[in-house]
Protein backbone atom coordinates (compact mmCIF):
# COMPACT_ATOMS: atom_id res chain seq x y z
CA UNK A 1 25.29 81.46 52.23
CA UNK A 2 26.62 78.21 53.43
CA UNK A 3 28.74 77.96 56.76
CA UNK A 4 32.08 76.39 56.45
CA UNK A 5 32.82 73.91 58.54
CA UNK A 6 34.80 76.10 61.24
CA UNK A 7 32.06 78.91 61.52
CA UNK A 8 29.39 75.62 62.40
CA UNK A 9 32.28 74.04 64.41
CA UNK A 10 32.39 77.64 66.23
CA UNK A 11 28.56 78.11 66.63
CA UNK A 12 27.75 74.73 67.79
CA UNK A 13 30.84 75.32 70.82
CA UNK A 14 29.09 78.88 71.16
CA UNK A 15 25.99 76.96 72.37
CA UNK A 16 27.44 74.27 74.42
CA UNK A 17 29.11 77.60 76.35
CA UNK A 18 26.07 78.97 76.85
CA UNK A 19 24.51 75.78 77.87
CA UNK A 20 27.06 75.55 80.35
CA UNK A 21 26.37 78.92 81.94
CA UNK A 22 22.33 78.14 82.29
CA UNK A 23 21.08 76.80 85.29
CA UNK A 24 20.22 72.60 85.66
CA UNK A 25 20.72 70.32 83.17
CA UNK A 26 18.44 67.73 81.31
CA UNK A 27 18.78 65.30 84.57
CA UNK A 28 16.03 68.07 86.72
CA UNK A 29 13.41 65.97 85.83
CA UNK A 30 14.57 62.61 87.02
CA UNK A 31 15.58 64.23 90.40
CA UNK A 32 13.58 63.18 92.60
CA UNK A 33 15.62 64.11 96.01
CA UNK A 34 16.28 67.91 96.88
CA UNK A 35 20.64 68.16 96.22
CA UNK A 36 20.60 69.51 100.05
CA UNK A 37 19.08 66.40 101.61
CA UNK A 38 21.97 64.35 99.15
CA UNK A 39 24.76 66.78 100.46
CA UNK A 40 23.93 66.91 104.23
CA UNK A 41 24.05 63.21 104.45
CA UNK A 42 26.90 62.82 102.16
CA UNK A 43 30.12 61.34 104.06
CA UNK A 44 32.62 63.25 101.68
CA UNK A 45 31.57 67.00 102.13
CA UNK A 46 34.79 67.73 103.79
CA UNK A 47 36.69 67.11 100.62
CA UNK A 48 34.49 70.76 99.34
CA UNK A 49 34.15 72.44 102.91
CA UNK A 50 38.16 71.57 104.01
CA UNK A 51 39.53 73.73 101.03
CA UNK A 52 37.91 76.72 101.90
CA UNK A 53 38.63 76.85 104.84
CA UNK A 54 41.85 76.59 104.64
CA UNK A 55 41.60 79.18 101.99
CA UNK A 56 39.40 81.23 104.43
CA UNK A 57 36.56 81.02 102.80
CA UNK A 58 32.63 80.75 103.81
CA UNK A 59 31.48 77.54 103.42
CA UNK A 60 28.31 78.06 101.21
CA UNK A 61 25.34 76.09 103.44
CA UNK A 62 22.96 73.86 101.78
CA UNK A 63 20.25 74.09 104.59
CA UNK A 64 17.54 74.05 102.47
CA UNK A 65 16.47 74.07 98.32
CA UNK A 66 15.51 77.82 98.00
CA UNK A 67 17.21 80.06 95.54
CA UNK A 68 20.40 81.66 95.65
CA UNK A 69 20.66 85.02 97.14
CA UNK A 70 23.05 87.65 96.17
CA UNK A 71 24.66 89.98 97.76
CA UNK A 72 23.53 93.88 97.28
CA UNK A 73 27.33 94.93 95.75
CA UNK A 74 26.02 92.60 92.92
CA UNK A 75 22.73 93.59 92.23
CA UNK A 76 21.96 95.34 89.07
CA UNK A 77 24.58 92.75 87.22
CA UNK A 78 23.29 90.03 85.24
CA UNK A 79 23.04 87.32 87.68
CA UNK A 80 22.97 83.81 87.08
CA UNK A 81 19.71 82.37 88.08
CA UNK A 82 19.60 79.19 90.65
CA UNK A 83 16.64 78.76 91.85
CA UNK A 84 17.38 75.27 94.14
CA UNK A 85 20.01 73.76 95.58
CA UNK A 86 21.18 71.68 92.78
CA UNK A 87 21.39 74.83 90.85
CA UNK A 88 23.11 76.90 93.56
CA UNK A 89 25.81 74.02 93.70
CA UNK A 90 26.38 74.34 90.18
CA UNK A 91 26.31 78.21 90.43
CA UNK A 92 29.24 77.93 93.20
CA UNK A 93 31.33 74.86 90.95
CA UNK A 94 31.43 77.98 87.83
CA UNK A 95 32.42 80.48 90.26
CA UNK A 96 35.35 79.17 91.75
CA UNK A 97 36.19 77.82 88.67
CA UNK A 98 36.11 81.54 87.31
CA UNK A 99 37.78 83.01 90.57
CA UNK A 100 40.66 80.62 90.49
CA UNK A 101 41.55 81.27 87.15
CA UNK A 102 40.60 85.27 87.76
CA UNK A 103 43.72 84.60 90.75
CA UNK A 104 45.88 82.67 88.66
CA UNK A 105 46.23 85.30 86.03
CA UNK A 106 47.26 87.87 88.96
CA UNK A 107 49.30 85.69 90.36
CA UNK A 108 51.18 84.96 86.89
CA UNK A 109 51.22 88.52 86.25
CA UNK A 110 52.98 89.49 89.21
CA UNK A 111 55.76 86.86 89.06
CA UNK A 112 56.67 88.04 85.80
CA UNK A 113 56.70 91.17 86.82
CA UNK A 114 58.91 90.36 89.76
CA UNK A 115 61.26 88.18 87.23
CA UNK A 116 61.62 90.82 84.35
CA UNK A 117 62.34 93.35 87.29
CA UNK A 118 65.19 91.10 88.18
CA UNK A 119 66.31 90.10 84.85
CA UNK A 120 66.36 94.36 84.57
CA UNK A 121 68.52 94.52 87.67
CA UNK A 122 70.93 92.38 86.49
CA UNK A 123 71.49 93.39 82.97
CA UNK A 124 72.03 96.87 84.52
CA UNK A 125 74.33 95.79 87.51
CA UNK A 126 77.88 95.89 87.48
CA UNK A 127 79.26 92.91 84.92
CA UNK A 128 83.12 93.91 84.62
CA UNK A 129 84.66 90.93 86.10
CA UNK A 130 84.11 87.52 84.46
CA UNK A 131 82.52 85.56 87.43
CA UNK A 132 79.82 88.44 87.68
CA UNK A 133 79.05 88.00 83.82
CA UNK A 134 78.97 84.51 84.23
CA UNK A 135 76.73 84.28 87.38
CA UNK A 136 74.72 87.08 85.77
CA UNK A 137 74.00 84.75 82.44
CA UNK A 138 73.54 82.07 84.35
CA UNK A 139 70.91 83.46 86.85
CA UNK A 140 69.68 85.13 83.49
CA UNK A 141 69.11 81.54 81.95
CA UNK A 142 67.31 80.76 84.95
CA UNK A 143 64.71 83.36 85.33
CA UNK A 144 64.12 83.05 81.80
CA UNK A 145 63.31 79.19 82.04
CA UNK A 146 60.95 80.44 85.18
CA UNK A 147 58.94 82.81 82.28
CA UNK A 148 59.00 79.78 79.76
CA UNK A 149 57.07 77.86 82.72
CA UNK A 150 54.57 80.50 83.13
CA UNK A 151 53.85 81.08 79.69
CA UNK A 152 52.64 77.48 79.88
CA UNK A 153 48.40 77.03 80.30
CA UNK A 154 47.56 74.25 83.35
CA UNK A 155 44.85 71.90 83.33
CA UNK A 156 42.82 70.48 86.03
CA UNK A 157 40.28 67.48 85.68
CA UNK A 158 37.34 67.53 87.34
CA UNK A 159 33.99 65.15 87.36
CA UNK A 160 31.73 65.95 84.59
CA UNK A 161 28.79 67.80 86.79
CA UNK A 162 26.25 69.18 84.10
CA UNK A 163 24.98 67.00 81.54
CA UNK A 164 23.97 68.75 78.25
CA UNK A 165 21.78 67.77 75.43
């Protein structure tokens, strides 16, 4: 049976996701220098390492172009594999992409939760004079615009880093 066009379009971004998740790209063959000797003599490294710190955060250390180890809680999962530096690096740019977004969705969550609570509070206070009904709609308004602007999706651009087929 023939595919229609949006069950290929579907497959074909299927693949490119799970191109993304492998390890290296089709530039491993023309490296010629190990990603750790690049990165250790690299004059921007603060512009990775400064972030996590401040977010107190390890800095992950490129000391050499072995594989990545795991730690024991995660054994048994199905681990990414990353067997060099290169591929480590790449390992750690899908992580935090996943953990920031894995934070952002808690961090939505709560706010709502702390805005419907007060939108809750206020519908149930006491709204029997007319400046309290007013500054009750109005803070209403206002808390409602703040759940408009979390219902919204953010994007951040970053330098392409894997190059696929």
């Amino acid at each position: 049976m023939a595919l229609s066009n949006a069950e290929r379009q579907r497959r074909h971004y299927e693949k490119q996701k799970e191109a993304r998740k492998k390890p290296g790209d089709i530039t491993a063959a023309l490296q010629t220098t190990p990603f750790f000797e690049f990165y250790g003599e690299h004059p921007d490294t603060d512009s990775f390492e400064l972030p996590l710190q401040l977010a107190n955060l390890n800095v992950p250390v490129f000391a050499d172009d072995g594989p990545a180890v795991f730690p024991p809680e995660v054994h048994g999962l199905d681990l990414p594999k990353a067997d060099n530096s290169i591929e480590r690096a790449e390992l750690i740019v899908a992580s935090l992409i996943d953990a920031a977004a894995g934070l952002a969705s808690i961090i939505n969550e709560y706010k709502r939760k702390e805005i419907v609570d007060r939108i809750d509070e206020i519908e149930t206070g006491d709204l029997t004079t007319p400046e309290a009904r007013k500054q009750a709609l109005n803070d209403i308004v206002q808390l409602k615009r703040m759940l408009q602007q979390l219902d919204k999706q953010v994007r951040w651009t970053f330098p392409q880093w894997k190059v696929l087929k």
